[in-house]
PDB file of N, CA and C in Angstrom:
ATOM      1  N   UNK A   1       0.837  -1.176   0.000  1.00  0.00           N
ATOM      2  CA  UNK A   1       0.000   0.000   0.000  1.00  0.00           C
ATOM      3  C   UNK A   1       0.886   1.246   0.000  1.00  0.00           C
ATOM      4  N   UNK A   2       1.018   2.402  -0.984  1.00  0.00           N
ATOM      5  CA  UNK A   2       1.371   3.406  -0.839  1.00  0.00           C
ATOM      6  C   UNK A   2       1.026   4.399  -0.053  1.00  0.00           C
ATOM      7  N   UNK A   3       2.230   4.625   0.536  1.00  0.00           N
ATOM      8  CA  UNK A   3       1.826   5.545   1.731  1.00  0.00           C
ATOM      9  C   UNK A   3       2.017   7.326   1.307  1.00  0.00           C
ATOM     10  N   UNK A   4       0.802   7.731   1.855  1.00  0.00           N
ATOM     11  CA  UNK A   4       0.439   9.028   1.705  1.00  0.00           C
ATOM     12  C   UNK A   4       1.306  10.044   1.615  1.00  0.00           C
ATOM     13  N   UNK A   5       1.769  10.844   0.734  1.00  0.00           N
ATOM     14  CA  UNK A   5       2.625  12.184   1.140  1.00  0.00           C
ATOM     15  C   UNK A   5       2.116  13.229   1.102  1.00  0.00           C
ATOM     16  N   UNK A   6       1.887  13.930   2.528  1.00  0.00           N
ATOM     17  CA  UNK A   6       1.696  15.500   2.222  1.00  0.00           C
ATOM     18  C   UNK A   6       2.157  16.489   2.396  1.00  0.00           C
ATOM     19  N   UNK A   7       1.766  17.497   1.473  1.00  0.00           N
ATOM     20  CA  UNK A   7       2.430  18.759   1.241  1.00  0.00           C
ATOM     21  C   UNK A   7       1.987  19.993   1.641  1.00  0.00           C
ATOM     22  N   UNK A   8       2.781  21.095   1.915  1.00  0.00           N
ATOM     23  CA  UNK A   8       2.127  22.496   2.410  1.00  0.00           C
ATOM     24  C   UNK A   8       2.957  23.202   1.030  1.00  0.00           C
ATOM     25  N   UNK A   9       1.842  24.448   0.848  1.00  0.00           N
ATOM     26  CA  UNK A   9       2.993  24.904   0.071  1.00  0.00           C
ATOM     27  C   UNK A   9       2.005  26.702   0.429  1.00  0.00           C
ATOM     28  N   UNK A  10       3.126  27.741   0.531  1.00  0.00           N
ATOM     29  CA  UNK A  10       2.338  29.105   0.820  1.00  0.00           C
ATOM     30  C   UNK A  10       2.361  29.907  -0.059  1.00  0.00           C
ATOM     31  N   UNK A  11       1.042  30.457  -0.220  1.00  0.00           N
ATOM     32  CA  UNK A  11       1.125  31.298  -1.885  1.00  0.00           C
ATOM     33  C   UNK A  11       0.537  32.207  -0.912  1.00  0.00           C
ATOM     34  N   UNK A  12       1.436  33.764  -2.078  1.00  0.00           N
ATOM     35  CA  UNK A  12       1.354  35.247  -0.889  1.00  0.00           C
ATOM     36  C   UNK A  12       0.259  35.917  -1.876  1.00  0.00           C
ATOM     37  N   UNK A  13      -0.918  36.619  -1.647  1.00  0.00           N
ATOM     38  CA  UNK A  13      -1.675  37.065  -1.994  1.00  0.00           C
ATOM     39  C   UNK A  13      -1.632  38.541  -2.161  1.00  0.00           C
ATOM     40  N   UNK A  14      -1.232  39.157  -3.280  1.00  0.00           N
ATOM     41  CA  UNK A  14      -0.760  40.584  -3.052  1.00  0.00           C
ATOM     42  C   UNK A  14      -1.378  41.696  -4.290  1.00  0.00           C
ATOM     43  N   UNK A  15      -1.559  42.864  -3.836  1.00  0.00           N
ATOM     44  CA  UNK A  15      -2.350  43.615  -4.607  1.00  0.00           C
ATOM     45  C   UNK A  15      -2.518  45.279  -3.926  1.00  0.00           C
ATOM     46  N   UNK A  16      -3.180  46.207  -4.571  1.00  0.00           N
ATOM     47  CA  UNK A  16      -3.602  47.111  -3.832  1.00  0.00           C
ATOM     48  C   UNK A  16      -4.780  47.101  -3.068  1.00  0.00           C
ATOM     49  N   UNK A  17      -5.243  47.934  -2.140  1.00  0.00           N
ATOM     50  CA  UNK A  17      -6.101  47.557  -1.321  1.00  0.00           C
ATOM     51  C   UNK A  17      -7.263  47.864  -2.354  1.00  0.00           C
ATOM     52  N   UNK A  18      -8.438  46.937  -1.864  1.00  0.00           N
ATOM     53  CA  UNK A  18      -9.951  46.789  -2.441  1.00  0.00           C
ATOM     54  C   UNK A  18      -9.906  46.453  -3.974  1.00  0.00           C
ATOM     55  N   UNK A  19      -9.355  45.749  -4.177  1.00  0.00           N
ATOM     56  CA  UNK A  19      -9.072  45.229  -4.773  1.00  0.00           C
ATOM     57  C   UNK A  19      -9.836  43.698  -5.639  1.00  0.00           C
ATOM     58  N   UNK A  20     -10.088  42.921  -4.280  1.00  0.00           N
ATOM     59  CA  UNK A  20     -10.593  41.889  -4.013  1.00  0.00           C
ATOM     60  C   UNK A  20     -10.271  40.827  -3.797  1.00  0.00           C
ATOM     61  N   UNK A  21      -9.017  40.898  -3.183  1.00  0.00           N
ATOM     62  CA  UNK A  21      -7.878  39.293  -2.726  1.00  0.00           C
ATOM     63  C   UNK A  21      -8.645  38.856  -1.647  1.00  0.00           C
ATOM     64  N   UNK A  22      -9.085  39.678  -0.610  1.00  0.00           N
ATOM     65  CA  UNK A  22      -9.805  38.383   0.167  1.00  0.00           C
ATOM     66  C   UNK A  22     -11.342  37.722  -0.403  1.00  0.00           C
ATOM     67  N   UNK A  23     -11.955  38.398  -0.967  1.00  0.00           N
ATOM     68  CA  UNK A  23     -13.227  38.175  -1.704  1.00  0.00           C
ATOM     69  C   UNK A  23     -12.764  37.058  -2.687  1.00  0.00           C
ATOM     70  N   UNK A  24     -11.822  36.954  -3.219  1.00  0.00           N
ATOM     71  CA  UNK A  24     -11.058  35.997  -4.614  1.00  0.00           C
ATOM     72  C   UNK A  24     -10.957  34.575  -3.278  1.00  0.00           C
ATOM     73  N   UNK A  25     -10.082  34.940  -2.296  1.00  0.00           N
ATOM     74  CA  UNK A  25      -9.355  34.077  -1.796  1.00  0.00           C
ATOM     75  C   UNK A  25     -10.761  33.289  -1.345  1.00  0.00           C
ATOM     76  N   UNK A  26     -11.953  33.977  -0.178  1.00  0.00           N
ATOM     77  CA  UNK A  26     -12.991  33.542   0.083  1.00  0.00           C
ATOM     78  C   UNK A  26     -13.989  32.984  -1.052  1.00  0.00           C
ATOM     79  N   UNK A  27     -13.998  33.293  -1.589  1.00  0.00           N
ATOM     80  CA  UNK A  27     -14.515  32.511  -3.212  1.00  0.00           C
ATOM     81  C   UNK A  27     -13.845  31.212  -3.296  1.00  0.00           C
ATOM     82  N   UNK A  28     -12.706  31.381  -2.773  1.00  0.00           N
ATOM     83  CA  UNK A  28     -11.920  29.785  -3.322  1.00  0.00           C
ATOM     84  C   UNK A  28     -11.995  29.087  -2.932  1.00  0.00           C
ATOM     85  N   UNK A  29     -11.518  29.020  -1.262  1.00  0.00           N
ATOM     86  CA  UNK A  29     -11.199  28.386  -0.088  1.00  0.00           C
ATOM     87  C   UNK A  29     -12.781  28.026   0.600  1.00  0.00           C
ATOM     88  N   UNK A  30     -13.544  28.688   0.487  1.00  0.00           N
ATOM     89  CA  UNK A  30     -14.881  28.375   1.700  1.00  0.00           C
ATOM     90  C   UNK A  30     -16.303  28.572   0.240  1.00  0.00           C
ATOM     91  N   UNK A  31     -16.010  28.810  -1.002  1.00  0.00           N
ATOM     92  CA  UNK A  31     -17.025  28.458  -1.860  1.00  0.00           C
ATOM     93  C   UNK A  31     -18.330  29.795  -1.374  1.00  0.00           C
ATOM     94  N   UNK A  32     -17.856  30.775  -0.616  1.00  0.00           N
ATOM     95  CA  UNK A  32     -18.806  32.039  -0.585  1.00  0.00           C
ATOM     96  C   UNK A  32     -18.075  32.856  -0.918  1.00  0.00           C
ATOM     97  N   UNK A  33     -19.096  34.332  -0.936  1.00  0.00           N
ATOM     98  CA  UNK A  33     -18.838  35.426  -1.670  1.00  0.00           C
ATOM     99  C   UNK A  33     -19.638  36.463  -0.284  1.00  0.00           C
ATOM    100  N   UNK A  34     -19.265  37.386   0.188  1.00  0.00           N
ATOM    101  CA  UNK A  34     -19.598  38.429   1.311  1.00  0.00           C
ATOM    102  C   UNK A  34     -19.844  39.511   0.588  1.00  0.00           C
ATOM    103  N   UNK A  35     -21.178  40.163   0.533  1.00  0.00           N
ATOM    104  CA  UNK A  35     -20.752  41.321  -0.133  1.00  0.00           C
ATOM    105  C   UNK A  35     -20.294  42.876   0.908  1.00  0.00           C
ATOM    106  N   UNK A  36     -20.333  42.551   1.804  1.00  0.00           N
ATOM    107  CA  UNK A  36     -19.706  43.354   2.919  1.00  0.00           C
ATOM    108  C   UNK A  36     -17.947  43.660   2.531  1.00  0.00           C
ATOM    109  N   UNK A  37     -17.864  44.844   2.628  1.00  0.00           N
ATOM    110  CA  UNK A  37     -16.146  45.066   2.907  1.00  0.00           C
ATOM    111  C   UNK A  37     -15.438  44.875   4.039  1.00  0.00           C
ATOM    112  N   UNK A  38     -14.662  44.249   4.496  1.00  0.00           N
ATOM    113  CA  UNK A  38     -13.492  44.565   5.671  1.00  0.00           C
ATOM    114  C   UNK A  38     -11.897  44.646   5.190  1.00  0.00           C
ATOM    115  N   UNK A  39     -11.382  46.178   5.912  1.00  0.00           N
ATOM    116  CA  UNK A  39     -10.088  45.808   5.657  1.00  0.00           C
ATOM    117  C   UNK A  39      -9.210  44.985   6.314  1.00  0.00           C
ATOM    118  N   UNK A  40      -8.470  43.963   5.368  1.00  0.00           N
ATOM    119  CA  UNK A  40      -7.840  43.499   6.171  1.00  0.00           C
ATOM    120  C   UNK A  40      -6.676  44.311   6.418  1.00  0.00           C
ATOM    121  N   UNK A  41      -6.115  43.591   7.702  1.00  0.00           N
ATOM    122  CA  UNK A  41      -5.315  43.921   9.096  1.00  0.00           C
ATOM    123  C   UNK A  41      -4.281  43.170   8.832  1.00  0.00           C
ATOM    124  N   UNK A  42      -3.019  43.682   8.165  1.00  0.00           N
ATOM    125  CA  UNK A  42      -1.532  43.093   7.913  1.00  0.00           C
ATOM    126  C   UNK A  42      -1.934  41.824   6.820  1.00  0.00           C
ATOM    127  N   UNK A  43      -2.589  40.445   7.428  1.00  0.00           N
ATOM    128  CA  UNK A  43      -2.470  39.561   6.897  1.00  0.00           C
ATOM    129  C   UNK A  43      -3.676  38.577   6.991  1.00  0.00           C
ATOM    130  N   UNK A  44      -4.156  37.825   6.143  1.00  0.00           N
ATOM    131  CA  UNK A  44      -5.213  36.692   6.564  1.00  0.00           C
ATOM    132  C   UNK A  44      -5.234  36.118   5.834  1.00  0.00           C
ATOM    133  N   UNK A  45      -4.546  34.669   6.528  1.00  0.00           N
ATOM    134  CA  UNK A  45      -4.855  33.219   6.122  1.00  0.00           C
ATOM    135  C   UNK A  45      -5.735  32.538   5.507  1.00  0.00           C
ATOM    136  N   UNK A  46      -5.639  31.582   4.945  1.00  0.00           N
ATOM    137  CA  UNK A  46      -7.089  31.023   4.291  1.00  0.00           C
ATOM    138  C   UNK A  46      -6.299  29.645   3.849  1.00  0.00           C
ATOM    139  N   UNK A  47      -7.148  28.225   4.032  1.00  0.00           N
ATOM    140  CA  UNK A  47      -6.343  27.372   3.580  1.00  0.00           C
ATOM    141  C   UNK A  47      -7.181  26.467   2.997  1.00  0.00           C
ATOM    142  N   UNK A  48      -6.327  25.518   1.727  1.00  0.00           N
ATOM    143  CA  UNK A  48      -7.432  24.894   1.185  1.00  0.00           C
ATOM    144  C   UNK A  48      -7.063  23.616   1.233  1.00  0.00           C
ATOM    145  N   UNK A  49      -7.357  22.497   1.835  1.00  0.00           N
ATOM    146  CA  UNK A  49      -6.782  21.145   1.435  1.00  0.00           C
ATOM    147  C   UNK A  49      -7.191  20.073   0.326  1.00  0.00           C
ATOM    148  N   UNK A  50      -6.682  19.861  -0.608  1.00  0.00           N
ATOM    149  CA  UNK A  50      -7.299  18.687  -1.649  1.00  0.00           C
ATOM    150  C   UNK A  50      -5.876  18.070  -1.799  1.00  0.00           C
ATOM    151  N   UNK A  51      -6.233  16.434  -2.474  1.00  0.00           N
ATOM    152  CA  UNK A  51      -5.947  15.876  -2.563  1.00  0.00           C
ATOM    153  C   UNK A  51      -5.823  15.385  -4.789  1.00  0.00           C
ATOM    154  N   UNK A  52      -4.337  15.230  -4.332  1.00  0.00           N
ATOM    155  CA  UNK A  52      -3.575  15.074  -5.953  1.00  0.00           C
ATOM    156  C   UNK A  52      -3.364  13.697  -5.840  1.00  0.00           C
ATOM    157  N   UNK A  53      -3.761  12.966  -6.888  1.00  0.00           N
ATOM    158  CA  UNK A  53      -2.834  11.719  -7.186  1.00  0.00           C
ATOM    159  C   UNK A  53      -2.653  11.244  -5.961  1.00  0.00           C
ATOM    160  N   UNK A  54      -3.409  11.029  -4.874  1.00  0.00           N
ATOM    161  CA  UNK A  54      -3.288  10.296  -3.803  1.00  0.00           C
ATOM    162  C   UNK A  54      -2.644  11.120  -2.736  1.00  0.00           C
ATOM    163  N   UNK A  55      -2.333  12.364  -3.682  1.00  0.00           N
ATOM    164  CA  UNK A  55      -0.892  12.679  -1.969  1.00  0.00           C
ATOM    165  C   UNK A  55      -2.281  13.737  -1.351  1.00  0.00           C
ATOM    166  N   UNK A  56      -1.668  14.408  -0.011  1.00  0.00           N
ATOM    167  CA  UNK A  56      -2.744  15.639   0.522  1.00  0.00           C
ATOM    168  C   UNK A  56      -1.878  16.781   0.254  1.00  0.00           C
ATOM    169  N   UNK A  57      -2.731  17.682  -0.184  1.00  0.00           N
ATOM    170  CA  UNK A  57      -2.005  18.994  -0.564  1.00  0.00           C
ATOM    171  C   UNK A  57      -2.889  19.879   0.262  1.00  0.00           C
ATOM    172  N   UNK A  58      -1.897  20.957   1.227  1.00  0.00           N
ATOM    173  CA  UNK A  58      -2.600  21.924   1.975  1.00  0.00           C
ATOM    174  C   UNK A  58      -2.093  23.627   1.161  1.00  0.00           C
ATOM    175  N   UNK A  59      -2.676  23.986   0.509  1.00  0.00           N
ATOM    176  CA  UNK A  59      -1.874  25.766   0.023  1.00  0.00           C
ATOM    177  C   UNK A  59      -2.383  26.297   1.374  1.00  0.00           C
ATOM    178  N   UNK A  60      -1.767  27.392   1.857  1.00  0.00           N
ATOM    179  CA  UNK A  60      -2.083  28.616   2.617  1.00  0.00           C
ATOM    180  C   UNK A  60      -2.082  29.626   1.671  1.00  0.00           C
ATOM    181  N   UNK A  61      -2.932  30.539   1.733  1.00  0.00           N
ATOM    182  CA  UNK A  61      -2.815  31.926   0.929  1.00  0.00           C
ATOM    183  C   UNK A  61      -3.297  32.761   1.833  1.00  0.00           C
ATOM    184  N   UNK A  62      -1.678  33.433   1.691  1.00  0.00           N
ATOM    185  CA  UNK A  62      -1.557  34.372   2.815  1.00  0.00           C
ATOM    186  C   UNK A  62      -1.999  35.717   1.557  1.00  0.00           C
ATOM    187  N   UNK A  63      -2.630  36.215   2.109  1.00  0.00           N
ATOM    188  CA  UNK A  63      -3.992  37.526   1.714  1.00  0.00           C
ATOM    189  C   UNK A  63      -2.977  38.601   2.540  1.00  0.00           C
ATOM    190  N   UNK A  64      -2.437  39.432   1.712  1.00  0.00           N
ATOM    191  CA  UNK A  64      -1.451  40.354   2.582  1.00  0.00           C
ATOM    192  C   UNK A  64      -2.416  42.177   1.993  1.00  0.00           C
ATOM    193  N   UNK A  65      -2.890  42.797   2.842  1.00  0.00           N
ATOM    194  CA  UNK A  65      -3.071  43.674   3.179  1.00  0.00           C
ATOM    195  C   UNK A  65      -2.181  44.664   1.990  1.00  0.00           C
ATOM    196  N   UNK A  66      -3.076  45.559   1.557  1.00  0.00           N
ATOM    197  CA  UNK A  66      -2.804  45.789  -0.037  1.00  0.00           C
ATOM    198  C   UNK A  66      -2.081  47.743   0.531  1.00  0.00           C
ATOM    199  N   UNK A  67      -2.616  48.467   1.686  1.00  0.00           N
ATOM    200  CA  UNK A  67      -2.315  49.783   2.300  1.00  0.00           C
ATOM    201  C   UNK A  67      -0.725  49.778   2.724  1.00  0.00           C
ATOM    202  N   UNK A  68      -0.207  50.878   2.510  1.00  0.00           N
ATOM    203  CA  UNK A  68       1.109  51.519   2.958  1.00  0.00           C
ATOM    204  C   UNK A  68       1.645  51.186   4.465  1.00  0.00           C
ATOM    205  N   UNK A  69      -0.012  51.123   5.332  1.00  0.00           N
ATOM    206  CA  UNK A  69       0.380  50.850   6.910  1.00  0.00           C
ATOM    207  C   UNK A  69       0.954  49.441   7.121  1.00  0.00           C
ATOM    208  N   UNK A  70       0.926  48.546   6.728  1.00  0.00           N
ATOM    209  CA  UNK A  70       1.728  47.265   6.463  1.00  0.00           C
ATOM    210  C   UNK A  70       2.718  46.998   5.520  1.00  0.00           C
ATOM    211  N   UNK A  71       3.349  47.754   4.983  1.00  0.00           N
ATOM    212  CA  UNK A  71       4.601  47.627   3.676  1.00  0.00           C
ATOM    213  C   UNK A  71       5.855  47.040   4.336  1.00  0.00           C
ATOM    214  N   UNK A  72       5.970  47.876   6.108  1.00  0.00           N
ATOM    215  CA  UNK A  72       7.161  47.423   6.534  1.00  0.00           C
ATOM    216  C   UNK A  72       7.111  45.810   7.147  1.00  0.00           C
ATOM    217  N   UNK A  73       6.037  44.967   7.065  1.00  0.00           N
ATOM    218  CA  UNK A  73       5.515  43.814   7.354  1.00  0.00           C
ATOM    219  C   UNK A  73       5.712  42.647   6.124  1.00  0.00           C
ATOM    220  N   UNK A  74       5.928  43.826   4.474  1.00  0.00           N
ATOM    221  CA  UNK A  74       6.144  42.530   3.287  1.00  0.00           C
ATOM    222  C   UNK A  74       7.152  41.549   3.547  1.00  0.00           C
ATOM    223  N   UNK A  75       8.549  41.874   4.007  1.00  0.00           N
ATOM    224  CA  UNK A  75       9.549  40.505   3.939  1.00  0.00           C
ATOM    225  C   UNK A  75       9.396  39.430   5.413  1.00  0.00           C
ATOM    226  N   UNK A  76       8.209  39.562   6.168  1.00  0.00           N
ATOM    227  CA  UNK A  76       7.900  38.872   6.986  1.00  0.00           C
ATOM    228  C   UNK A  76       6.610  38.191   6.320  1.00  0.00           C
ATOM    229  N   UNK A  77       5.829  38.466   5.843  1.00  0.00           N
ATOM    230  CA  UNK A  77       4.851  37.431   5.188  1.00  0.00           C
ATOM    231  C   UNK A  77       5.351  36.778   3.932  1.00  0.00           C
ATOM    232  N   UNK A  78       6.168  37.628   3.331  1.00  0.00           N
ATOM    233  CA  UNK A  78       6.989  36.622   2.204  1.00  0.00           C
ATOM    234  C   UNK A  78       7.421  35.392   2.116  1.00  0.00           C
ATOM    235  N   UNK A  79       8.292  35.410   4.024  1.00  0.00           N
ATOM    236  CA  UNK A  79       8.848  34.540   4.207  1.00  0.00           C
ATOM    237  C   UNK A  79       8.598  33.005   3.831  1.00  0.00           C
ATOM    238  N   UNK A  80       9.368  32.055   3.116  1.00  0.00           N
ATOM    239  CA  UNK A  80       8.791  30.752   2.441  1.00  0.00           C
ATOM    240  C   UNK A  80       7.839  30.959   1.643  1.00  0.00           C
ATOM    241  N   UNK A  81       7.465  31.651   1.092  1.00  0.00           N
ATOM    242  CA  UNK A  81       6.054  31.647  -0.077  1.00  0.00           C
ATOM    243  C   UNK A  81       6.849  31.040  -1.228  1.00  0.00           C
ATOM    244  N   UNK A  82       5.941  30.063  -1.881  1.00  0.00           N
ATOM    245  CA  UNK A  82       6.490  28.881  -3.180  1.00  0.00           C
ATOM    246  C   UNK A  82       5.773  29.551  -4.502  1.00  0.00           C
ATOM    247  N   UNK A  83       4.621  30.755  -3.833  1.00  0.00           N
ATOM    248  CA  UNK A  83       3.935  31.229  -5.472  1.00  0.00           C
ATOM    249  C   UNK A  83       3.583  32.626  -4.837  1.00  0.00           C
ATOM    250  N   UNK A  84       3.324  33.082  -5.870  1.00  0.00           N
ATOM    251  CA  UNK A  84       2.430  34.490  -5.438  1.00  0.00           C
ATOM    252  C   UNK A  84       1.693  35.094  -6.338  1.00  0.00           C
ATOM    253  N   UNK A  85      -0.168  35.508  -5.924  1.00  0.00           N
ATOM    254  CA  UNK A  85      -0.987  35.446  -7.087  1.00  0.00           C
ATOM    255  C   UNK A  85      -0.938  36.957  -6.787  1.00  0.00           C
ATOM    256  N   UNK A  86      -0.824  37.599  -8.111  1.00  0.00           N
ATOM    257  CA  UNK A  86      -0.729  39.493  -7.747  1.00  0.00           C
ATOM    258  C   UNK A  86      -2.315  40.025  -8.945  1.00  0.00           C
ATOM    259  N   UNK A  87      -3.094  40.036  -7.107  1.00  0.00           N
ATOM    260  CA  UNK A  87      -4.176  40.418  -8.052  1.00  0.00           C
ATOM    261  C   UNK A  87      -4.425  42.236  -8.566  1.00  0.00           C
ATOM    262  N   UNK A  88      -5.604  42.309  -9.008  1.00  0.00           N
ATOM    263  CA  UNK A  88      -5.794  43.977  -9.640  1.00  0.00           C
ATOM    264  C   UNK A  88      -7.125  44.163 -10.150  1.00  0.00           C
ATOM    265  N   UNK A  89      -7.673  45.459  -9.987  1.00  0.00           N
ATOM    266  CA  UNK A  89      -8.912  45.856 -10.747  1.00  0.00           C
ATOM    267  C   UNK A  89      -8.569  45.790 -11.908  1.00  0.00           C
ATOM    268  N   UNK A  90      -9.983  45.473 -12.825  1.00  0.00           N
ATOM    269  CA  UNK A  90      -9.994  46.051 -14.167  1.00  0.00           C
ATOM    270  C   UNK A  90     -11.177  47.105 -14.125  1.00  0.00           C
ATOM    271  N   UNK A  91     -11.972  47.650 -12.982  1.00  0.00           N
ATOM    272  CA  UNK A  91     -13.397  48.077 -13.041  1.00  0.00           C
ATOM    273  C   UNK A  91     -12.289  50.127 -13.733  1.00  0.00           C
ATOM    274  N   UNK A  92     -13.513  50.499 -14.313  1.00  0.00           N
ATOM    275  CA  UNK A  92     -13.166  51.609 -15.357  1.00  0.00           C
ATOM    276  C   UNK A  92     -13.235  52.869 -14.457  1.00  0.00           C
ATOM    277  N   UNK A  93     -12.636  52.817 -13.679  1.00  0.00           N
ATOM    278  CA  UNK A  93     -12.672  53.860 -12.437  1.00  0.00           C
ATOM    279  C   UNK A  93     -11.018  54.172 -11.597  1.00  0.00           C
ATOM    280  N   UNK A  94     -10.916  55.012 -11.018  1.00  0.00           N
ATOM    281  CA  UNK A  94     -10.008  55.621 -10.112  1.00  0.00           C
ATOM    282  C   UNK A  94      -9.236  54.224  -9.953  1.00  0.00           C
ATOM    283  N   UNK A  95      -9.616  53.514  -8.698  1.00  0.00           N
ATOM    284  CA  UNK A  95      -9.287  52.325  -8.389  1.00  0.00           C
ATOM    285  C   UNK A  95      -8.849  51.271  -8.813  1.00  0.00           C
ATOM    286  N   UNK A  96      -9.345  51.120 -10.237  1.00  0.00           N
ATOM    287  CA  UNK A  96      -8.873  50.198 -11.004  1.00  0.00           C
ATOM    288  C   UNK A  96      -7.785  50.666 -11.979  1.00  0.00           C
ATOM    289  N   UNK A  97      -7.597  51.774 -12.191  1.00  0.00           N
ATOM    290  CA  UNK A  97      -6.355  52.359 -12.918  1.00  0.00           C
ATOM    291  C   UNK A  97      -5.278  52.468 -11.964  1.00  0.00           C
ATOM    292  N   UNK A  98      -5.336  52.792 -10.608  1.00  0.00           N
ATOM    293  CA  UNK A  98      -4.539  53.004  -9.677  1.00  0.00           C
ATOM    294  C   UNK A  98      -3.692  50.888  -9.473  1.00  0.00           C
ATOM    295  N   UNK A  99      -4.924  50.590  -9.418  1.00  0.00           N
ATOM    296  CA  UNK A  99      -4.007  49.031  -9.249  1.00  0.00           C
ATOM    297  C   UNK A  99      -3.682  48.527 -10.486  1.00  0.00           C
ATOM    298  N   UNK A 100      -4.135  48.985 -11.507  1.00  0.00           N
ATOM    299  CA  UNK A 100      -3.372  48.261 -12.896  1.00  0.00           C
ATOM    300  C   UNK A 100      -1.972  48.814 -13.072  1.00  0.00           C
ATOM    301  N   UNK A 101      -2.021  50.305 -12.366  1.00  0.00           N
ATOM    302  CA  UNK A 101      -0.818  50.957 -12.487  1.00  0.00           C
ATOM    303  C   UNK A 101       0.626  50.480 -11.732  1.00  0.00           C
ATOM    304  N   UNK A 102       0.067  49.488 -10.363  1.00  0.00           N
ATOM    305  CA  UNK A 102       0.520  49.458  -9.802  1.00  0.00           C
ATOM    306  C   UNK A 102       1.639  48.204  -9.459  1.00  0.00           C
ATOM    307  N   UNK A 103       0.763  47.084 -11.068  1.00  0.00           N
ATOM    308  CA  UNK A 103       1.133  45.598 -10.973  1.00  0.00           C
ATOM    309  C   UNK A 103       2.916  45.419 -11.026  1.00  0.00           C
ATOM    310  N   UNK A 104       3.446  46.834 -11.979  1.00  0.00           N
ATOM    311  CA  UNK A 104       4.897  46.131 -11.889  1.00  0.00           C
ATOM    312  C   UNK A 104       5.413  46.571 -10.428  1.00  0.00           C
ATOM    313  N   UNK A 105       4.879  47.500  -9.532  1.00  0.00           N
ATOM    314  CA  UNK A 105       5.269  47.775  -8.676  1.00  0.00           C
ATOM    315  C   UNK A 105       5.670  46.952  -7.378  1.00  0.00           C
ATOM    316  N   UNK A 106       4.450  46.246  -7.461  1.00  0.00           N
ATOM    317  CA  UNK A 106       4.058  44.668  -6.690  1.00  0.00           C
ATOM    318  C   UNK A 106       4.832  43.238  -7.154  1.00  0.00           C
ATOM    319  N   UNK A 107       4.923  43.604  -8.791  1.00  0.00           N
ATOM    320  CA  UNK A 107       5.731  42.745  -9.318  1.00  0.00           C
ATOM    321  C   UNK A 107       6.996  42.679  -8.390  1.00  0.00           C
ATOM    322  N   UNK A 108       7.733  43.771  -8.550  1.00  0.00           N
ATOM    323  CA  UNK A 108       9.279  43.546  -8.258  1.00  0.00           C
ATOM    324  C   UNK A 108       9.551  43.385  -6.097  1.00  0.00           C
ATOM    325  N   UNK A 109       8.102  43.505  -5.786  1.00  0.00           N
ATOM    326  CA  UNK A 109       8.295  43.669  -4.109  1.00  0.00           C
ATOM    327  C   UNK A 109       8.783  42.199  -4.622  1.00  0.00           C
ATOM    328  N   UNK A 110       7.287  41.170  -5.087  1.00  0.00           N
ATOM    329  CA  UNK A 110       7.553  40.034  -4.749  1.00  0.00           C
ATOM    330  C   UNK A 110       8.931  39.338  -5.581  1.00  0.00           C
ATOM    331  N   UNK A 111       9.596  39.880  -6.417  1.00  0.00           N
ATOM    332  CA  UNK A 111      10.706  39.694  -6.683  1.00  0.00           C
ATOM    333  C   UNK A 111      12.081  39.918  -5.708  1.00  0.00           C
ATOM    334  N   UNK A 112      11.559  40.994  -5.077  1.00  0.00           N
ATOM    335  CA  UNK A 112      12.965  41.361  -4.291  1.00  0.00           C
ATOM    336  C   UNK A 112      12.839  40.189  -2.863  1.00  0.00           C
ATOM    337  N   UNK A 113      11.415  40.133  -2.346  1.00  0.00           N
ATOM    338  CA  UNK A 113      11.325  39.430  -1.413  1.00  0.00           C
ATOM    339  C   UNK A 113      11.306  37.666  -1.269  1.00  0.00           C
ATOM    340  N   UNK A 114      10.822  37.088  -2.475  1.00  0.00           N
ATOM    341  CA  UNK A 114      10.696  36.130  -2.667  1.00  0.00           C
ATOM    342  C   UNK A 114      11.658  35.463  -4.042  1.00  0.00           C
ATOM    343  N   UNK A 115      12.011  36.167  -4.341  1.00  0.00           N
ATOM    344  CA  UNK A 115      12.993  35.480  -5.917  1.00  0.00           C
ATOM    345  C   UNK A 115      12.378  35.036  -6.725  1.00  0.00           C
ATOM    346  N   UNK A 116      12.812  33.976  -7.359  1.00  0.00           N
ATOM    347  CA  UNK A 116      12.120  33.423  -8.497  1.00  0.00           C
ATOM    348  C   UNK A 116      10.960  32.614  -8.243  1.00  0.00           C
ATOM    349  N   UNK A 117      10.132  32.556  -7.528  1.00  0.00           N
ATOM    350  CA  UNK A 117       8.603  31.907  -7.429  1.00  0.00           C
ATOM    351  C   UNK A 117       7.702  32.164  -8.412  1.00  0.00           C
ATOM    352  N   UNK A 118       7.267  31.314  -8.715  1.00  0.00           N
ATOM    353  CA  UNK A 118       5.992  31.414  -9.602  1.00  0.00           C
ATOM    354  C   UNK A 118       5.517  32.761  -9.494  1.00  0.00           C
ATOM    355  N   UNK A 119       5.326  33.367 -10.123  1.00  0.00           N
ATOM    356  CA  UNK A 119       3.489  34.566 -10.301  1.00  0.00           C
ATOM    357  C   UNK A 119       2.517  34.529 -11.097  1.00  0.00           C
ATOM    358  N   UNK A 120       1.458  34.866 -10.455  1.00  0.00           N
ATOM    359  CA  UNK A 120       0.300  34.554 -11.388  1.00  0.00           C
ATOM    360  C   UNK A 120      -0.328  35.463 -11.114  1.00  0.00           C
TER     361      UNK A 120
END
């Protein structure tokens, strides 16, 4: 009988604020949608477990707080991240030009902090 292997692996969730990384992430992980806002506070977890080819796979997606008041907090949530999804508006407004503007900006954090990891 083959015995089970499982895996963790942490993908950093990064973007400007309101955006919709925790709304994306809660969509994923728990299969709802809130239409309420909260900002998040530095960081929030979310985890999803399924199962590949027999092994258990756990992602964490760490949902990192998209505001200036947490910037000095990026190379502490970075820490070990294996991917990082860099989300953004497309809505035709202020907000969504401000975070489209902002993707290479986010690009190169998670470059400087994390190296060569996946992005998506």
């Amino acid at each position: 009988m083959k015995e089970v292997q499982k895996y963790r692996f942490k993908i950093a969730v990064i973007g400007d604020s309101q955006v919709g990384k925790t709304s994306l992430m809660d969509k994923f992980t728990k299969s709802s949608l809130s239409r309420d806002y909260g900002k998040t506070l530095g960081v929030k977890v979310s985890m999803l477990d399924t199962e590949i080819e027999g092994n258990m796979i756990r992602l964490l997606f760490w949902d990192i707080a998209g505001c200036d008041d947490y910037h000095f907090l990026l190379p502490l949530h970075f820490k070990e991240t294996r991917a990082a999804l860099l989300i953004f508006s497309l809505e035709d407004n202020k907000l969504g030009k401000e975070s489209f503007n902002h993707i290479l900006k986010w690009y190169r954090e998670i470059l400087k902090n994390c190296g060569g990891v996946p992005i998506y």
